[in-house]
C-alpha atoms as a PDB file:
ATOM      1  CA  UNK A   1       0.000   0.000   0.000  1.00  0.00           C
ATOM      2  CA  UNK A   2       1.311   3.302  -0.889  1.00  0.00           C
ATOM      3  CA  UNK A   3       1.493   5.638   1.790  1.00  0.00           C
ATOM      4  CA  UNK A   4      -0.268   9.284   1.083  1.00  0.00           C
ATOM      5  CA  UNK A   5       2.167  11.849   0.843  1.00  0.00           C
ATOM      6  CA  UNK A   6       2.511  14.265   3.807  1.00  0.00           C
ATOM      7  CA  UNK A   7       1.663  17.248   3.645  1.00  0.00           C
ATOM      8  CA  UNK A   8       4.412  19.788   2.965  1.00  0.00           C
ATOM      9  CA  UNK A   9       5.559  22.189   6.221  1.00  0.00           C
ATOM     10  CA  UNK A  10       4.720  25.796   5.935  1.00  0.00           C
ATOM     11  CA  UNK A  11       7.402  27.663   4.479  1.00  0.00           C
ATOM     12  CA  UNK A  12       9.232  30.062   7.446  1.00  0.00           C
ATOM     13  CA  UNK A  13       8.339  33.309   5.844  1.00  0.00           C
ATOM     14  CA  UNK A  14       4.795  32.667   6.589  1.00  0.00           C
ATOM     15  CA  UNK A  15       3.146  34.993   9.313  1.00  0.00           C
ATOM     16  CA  UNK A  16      -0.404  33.940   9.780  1.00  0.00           C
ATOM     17  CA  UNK A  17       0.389  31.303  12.812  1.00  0.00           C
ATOM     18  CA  UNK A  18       2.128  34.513  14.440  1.00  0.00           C
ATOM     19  CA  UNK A  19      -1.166  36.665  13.483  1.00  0.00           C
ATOM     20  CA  UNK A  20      -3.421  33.521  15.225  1.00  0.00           C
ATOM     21  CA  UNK A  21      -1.267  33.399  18.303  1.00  0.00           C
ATOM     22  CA  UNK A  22      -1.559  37.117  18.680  1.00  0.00           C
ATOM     23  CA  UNK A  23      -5.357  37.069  17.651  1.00  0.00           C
ATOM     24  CA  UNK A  24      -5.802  34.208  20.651  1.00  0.00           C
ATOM     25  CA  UNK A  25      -3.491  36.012  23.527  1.00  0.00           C
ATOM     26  CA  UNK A  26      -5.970  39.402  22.415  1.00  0.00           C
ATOM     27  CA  UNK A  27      -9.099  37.450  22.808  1.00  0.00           C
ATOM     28  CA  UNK A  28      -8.094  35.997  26.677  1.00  0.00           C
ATOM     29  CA  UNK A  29      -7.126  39.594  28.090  1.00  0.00           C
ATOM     30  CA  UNK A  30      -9.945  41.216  26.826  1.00  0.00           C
ATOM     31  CA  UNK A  31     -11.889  38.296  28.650  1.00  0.00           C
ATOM     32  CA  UNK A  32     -10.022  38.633  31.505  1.00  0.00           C
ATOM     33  CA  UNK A  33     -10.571  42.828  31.919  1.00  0.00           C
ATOM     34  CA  UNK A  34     -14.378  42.307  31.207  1.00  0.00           C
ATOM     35  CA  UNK A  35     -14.515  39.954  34.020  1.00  0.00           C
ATOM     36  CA  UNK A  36     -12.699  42.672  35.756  1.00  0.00           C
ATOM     37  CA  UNK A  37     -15.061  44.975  35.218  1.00  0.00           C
ATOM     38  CA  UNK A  38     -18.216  43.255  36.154  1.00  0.00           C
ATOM     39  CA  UNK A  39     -19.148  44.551  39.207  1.00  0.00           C
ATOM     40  CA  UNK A  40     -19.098  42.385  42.384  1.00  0.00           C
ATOM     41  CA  UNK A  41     -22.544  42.081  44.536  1.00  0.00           C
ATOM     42  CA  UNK A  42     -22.910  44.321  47.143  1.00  0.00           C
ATOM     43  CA  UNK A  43     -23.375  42.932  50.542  1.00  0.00           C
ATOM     44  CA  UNK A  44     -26.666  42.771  51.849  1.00  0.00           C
ATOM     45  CA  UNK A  45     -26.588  44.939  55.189  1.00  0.00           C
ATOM     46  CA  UNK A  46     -27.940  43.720  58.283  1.00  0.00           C
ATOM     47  CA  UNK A  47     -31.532  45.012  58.889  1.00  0.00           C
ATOM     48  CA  UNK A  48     -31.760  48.163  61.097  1.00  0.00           C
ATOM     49  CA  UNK A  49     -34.123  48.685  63.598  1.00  0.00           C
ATOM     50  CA  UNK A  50     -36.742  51.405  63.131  1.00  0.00           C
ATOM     51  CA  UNK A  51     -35.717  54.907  63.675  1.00  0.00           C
ATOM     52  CA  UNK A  52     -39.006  54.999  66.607  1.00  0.00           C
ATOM     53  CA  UNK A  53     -36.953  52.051  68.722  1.00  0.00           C
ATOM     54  CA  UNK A  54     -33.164  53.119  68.118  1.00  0.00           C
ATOM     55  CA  UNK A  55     -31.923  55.038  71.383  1.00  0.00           C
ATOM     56  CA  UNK A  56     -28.844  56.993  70.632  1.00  0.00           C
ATOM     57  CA  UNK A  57     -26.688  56.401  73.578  1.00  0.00           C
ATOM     58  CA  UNK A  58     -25.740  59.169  75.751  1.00  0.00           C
ATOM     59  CA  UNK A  59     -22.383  60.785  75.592  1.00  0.00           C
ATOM     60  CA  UNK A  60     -19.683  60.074  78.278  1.00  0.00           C
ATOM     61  CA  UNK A  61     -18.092  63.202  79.382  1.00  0.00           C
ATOM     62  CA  UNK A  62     -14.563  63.277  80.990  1.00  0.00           C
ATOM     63  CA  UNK A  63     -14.537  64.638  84.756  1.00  0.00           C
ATOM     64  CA  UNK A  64     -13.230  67.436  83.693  1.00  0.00           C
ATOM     65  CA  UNK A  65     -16.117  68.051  80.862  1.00  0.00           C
ATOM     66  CA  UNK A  66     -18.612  66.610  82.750  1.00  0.00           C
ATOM     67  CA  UNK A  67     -19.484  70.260  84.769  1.00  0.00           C
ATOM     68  CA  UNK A  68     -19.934  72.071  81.258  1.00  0.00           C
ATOM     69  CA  UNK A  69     -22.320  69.386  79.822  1.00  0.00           C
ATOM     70  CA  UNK A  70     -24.493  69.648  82.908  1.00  0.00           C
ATOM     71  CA  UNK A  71     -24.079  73.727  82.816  1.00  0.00           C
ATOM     72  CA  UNK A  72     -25.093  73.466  79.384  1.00  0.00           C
ATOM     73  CA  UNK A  73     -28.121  71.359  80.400  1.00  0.00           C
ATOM     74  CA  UNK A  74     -29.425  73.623  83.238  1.00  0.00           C
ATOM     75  CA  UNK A  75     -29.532  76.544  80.791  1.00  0.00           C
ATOM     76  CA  UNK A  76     -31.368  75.121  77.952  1.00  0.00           C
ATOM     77  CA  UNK A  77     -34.174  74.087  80.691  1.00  0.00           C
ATOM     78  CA  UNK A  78     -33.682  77.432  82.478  1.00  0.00           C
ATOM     79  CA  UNK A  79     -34.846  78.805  79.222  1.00  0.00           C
ATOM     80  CA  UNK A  80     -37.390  76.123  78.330  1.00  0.00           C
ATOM     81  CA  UNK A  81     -35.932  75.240  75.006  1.00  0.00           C
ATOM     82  CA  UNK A  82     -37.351  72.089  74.888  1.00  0.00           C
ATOM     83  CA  UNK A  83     -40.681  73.706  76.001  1.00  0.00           C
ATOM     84  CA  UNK A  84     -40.657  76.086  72.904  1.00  0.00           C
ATOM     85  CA  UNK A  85     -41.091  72.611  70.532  1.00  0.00           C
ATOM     86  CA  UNK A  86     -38.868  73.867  68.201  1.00  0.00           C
ATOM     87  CA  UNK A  87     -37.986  71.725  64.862  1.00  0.00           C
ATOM     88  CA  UNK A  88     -34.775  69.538  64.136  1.00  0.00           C
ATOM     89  CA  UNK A  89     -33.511  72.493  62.131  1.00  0.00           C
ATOM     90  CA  UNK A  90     -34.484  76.022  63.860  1.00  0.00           C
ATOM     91  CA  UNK A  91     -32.874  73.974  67.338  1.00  0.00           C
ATOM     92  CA  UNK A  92     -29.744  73.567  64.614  1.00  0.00           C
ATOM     93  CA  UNK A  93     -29.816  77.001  63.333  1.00  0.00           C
ATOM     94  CA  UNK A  94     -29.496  77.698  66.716  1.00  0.00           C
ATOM     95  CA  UNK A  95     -27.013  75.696  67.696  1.00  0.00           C
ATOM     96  CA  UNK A  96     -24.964  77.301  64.813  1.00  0.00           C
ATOM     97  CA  UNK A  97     -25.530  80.479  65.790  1.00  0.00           C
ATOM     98  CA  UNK A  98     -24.277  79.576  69.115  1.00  0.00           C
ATOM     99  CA  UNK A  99     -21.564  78.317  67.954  1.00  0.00           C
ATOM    100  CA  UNK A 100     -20.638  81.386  65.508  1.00  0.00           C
ATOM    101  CA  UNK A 101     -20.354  83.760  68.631  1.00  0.00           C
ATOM    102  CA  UNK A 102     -18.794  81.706  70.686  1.00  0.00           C
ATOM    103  CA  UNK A 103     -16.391  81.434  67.581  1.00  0.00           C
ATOM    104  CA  UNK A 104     -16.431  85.542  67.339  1.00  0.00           C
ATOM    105  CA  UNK A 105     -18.452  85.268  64.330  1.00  0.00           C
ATOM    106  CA  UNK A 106     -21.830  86.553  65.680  1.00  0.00           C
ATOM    107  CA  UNK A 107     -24.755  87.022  63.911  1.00  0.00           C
ATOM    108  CA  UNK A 108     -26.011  90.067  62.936  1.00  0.00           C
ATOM    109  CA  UNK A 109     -29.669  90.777  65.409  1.00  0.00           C
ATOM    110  CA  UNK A 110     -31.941  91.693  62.861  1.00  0.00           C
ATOM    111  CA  UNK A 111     -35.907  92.804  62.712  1.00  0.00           C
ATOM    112  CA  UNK A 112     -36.982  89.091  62.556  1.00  0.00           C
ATOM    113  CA  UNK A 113     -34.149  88.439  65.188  1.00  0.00           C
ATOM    114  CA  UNK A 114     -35.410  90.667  67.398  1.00  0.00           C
ATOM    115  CA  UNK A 115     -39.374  89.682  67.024  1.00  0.00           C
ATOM    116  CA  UNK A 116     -38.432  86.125  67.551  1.00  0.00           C
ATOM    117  CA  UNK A 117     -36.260  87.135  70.889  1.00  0.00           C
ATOM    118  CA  UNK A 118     -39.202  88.765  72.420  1.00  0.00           C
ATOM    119  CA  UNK A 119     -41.727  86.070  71.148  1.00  0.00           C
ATOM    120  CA  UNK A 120     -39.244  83.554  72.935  1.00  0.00           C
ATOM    121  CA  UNK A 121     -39.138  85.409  75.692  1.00  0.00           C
ATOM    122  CA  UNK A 122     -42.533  86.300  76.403  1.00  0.00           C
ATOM    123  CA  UNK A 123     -43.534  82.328  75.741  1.00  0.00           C
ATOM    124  CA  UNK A 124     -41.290  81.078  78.149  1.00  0.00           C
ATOM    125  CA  UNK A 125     -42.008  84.110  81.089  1.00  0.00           C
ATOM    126  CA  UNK A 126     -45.518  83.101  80.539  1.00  0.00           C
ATOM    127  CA  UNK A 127     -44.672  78.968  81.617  1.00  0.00           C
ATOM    128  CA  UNK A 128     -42.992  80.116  84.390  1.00  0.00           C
ATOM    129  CA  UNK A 129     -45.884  82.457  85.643  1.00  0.00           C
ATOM    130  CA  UNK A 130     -48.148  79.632  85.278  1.00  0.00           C
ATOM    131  CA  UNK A 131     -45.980  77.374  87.543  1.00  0.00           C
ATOM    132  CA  UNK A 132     -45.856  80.103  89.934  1.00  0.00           C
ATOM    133  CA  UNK A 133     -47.518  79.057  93.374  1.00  0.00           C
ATOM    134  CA  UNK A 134     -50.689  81.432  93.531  1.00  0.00           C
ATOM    135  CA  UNK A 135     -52.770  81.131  96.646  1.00  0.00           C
ATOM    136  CA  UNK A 136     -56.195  82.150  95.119  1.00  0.00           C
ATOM    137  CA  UNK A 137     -55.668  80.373  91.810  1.00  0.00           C
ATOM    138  CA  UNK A 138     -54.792  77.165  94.240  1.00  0.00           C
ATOM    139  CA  UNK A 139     -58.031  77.959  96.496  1.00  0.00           C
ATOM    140  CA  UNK A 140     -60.459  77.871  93.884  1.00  0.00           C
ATOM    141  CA  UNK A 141     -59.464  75.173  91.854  1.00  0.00           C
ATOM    142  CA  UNK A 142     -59.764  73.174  95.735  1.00  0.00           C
ATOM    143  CA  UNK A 143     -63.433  74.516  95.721  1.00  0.00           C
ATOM    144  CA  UNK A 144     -63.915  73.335  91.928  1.00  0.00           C
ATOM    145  CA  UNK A 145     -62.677  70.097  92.645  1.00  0.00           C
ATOM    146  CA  UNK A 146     -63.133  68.670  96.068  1.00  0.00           C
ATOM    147  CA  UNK A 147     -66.238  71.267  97.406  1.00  0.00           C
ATOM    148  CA  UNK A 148     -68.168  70.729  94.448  1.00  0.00           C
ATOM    149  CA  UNK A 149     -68.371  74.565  93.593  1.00  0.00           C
ATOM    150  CA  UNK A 150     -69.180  75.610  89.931  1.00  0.00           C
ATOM    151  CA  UNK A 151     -68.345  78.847  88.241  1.00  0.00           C
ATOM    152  CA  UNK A 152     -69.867  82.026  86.636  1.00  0.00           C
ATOM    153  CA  UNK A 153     -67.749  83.593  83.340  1.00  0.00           C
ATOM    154  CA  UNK A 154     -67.076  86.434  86.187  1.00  0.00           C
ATOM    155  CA  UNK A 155     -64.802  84.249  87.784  1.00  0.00           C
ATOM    156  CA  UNK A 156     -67.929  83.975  90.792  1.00  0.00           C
ATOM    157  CA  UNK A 157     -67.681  80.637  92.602  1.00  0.00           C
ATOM    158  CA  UNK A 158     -71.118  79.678  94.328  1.00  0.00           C
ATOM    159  CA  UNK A 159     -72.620  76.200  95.749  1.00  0.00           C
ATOM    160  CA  UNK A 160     -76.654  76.611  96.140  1.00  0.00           C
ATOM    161  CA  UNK A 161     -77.900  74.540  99.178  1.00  0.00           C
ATOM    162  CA  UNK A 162     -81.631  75.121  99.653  1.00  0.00           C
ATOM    163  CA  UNK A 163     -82.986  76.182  95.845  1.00  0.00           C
ATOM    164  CA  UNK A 164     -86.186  78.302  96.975  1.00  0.00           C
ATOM    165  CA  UNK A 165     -89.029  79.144  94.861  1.00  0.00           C
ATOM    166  CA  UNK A 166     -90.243  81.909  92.710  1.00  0.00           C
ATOM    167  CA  UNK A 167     -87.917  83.532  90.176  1.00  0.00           C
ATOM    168  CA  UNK A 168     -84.549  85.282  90.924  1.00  0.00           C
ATOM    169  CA  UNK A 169     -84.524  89.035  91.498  1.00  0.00           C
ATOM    170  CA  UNK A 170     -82.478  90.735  88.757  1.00  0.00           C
ATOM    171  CA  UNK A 171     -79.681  93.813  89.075  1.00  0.00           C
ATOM    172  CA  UNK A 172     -83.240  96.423  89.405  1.00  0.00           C
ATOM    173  CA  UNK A 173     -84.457  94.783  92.095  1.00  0.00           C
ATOM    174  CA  UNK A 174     -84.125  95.330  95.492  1.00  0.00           C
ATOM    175  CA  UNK A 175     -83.998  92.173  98.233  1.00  0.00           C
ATOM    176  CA  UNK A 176     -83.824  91.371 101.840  1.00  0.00           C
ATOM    177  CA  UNK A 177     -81.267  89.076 102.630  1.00  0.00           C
ATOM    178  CA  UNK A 178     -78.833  87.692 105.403  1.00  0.00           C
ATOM    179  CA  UNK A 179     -75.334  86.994 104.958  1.00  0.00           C
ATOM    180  CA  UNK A 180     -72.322  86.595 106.702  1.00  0.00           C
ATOM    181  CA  UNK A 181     -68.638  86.620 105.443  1.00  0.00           C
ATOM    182  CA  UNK A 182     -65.722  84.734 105.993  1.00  0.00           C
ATOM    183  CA  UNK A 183     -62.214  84.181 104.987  1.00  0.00           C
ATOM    184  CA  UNK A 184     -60.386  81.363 103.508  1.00  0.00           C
ATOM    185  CA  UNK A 185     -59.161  79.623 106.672  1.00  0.00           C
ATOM    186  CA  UNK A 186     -62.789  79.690 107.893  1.00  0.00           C
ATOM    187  CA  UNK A 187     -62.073  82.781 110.368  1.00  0.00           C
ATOM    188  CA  UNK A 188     -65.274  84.940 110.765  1.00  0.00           C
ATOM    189  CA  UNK A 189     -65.629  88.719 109.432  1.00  0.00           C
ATOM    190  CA  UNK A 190     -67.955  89.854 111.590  1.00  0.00           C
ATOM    191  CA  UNK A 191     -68.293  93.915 109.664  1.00  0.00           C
ATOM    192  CA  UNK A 192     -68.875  92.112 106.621  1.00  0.00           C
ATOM    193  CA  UNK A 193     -71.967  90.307 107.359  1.00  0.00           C
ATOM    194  CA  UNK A 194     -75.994  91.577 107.954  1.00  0.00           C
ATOM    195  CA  UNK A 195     -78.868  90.163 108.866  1.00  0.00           C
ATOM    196  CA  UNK A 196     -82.345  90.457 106.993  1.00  0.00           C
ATOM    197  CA  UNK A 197     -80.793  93.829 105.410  1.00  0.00           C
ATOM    198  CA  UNK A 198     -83.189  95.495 102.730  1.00  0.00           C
ATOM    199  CA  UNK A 199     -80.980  96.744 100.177  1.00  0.00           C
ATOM    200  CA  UNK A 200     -80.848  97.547  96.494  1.00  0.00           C
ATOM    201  CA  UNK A 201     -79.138  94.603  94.299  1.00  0.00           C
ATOM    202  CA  UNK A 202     -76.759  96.783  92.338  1.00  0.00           C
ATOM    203  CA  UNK A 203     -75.614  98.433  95.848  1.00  0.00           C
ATOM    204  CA  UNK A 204     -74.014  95.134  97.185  1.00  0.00           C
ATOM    205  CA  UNK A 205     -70.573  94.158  96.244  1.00  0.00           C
ATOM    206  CA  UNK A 206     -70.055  92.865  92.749  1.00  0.00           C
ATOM    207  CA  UNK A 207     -69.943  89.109  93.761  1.00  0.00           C
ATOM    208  CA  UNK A 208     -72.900  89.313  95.838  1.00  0.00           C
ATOM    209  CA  UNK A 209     -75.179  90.751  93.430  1.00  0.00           C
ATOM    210  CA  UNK A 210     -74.369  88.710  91.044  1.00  0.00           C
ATOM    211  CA  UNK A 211     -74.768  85.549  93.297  1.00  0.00           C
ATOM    212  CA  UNK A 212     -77.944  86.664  94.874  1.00  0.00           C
ATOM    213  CA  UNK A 213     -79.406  86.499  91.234  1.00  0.00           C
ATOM    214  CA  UNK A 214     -79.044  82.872  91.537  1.00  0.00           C
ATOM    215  CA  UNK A 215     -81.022  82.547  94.084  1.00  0.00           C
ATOM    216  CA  UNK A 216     -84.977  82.133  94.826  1.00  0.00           C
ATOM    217  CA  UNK A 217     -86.932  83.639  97.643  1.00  0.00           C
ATOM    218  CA  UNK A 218     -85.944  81.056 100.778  1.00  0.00           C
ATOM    219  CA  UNK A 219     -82.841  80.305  98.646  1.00  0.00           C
ATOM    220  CA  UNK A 220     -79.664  79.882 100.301  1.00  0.00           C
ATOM    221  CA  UNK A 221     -76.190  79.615  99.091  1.00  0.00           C
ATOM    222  CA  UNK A 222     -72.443  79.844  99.528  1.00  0.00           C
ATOM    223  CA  UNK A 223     -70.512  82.316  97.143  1.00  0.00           C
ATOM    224  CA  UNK A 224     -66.797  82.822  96.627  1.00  0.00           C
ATOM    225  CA  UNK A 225     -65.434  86.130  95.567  1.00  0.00           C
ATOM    226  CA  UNK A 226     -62.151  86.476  93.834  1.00  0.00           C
ATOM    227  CA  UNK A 227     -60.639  89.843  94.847  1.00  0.00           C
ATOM    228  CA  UNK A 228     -61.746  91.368  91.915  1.00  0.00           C
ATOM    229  CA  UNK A 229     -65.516  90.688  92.664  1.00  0.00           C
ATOM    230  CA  UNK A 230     -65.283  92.025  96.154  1.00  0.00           C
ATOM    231  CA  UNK A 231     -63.707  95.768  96.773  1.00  0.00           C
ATOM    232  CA  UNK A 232     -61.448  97.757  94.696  1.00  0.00           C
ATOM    233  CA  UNK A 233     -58.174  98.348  95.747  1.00  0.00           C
ATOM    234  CA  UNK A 234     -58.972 101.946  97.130  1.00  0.00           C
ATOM    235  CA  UNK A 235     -62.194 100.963  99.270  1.00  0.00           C
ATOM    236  CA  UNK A 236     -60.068  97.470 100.709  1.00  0.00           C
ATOM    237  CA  UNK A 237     -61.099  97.116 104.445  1.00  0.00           C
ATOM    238  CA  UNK A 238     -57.803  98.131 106.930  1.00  0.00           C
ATOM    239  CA  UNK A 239     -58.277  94.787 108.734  1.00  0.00           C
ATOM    240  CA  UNK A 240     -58.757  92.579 106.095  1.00  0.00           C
ATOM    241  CA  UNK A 241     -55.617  91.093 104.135  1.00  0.00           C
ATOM    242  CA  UNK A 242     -55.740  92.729 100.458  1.00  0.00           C
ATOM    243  CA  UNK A 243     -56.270  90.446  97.878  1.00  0.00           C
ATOM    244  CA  UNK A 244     -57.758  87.530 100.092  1.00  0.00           C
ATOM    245  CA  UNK A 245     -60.589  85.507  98.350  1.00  0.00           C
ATOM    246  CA  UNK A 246     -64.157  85.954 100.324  1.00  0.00           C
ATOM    247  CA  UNK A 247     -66.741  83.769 101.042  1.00  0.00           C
ATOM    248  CA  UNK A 248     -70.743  84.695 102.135  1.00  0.00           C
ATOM    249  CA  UNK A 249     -73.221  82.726 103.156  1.00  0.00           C
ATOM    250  CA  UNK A 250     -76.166  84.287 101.633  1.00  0.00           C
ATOM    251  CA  UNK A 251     -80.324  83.502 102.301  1.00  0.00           C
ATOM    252  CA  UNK A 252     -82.406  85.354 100.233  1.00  0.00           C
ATOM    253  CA  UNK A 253     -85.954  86.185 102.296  1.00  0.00           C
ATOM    254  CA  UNK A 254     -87.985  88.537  99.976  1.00  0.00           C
ATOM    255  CA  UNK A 255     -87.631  90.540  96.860  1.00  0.00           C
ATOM    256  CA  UNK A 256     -89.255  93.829  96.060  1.00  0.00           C
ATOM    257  CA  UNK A 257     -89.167  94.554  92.261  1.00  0.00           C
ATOM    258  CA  UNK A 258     -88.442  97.592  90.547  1.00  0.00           C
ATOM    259  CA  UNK A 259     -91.190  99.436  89.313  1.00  0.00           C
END
């Protein structure tokens, strides 16, 4: 058998197995910098708990810093910032202007400066008036809520204990009543009381008149005058303490109406 002729090597001076080698080694870096490039997947964070339950912790202070936190403290509650409910950023914009004269940079006080500084300051002198202790204030509101005592607009305070019958006299009328008068801590005040006294309804004190209006003939009642319901400051009796709270226990026998 005749064996087939092989086939005859390529001559030296041919360049395509260099051009095929080349072409191959091109191929496997481009591969290689598209992998490269392919970005990676990004880790999957660990879940974070809603902003509602997340406490941030507190800061630890030095011993030495620990006096300036505090002082820093006492002042924004001396002032009632976090009374005013101020936003995330006006507390910041404060903060930074703070900050910018402490850093000899202040700001500039300006006409909506200045509103804001007396709107600030009027809002927090009027929470601190209202914490104030106030003897009257404290008195009534015992009356309202333990004495079962209910209140006119006028800032009257009454308790009717025998109702009476008939109608109520009005301011025209005149009436013959009783009362007698006594302060706060029960003590008697003997000059301020009377006893079936005939008198003209707008010539009693301002609280009595208009307490004896809610009463019926054979009525009988207990009213509480705020200072301003009893005497004005120039006709105050000498022995009585100025600005105490009065009480009367008023009957109301007859009523003669105007004609």
């Amino acid at each position: 058998m005749k064996k087939s002729p092989a086939a005859p090597p390529p001559s030296v001076g041919s360049p395509w197995p260099l051009v095929a080698w080349l072409s191959l080694a091109a191929n496997a870096v481009l591969v290689a910098w598209l992998v490269a490039r392919v970005p990676k997947p990004a880790a999957v964070p660990p879940p974070v708990a809603p902003a509602s339950a997340v406490t941030a912790p507190a800061p630890i202070w030095s011993r030495e810093l620990a006096p300036y936190a505090a002082l820093g403290s006492f002042m924004a509650e001396n002032n009632r910032i976090a009374d005013l409910k101020w936003s995330a950023a006006q507390f910041a914009a404060f903060q930074e202007g703070f900050r910018a004269s402490y850093e000899g940079r202040g700001l500039p006080l300006d006409e909506a400066a200045a509103k804001l500084r007396d709107e600030t300051s009027a809002r927090v002198q009027a929470m601190v008036q209202t914490e104030q202790p106030d003897p009257v204030r404290d008195y009534f509101r015992f009356l309202r809520e333990k004495e079962g005592v209910r209140q006119t607009p006028s800032g009257l305070h009454y308790r009717i204990t025998d109702e009476g019958t008939g109608v109520p006299p009005t301011a025209a009328d005149t009436v013959v009543i009783s009362y007698a008068a006594r302060l706060p801590d029960g003590k008697a005040v003997p000059a301020l009381g009377r006893a079936r006294v005939k008198v003209a309804v707008r010539d009693l004190l301002p609280g009595l008149a208009e307490g004896v209006q809610l009463l019926k003939v054979g009525g009988k009642g207990l009213l509480y005058l705020p200072p301003a319901l009893a005497f004005r400051d120039a006709d105050w009796p000498a022995e009585l303490p100025r600005g105490i709270p009065l009480g009367f226990y008023v009957e109301l026998h007859d009523i003669n109406p105007a004609r």
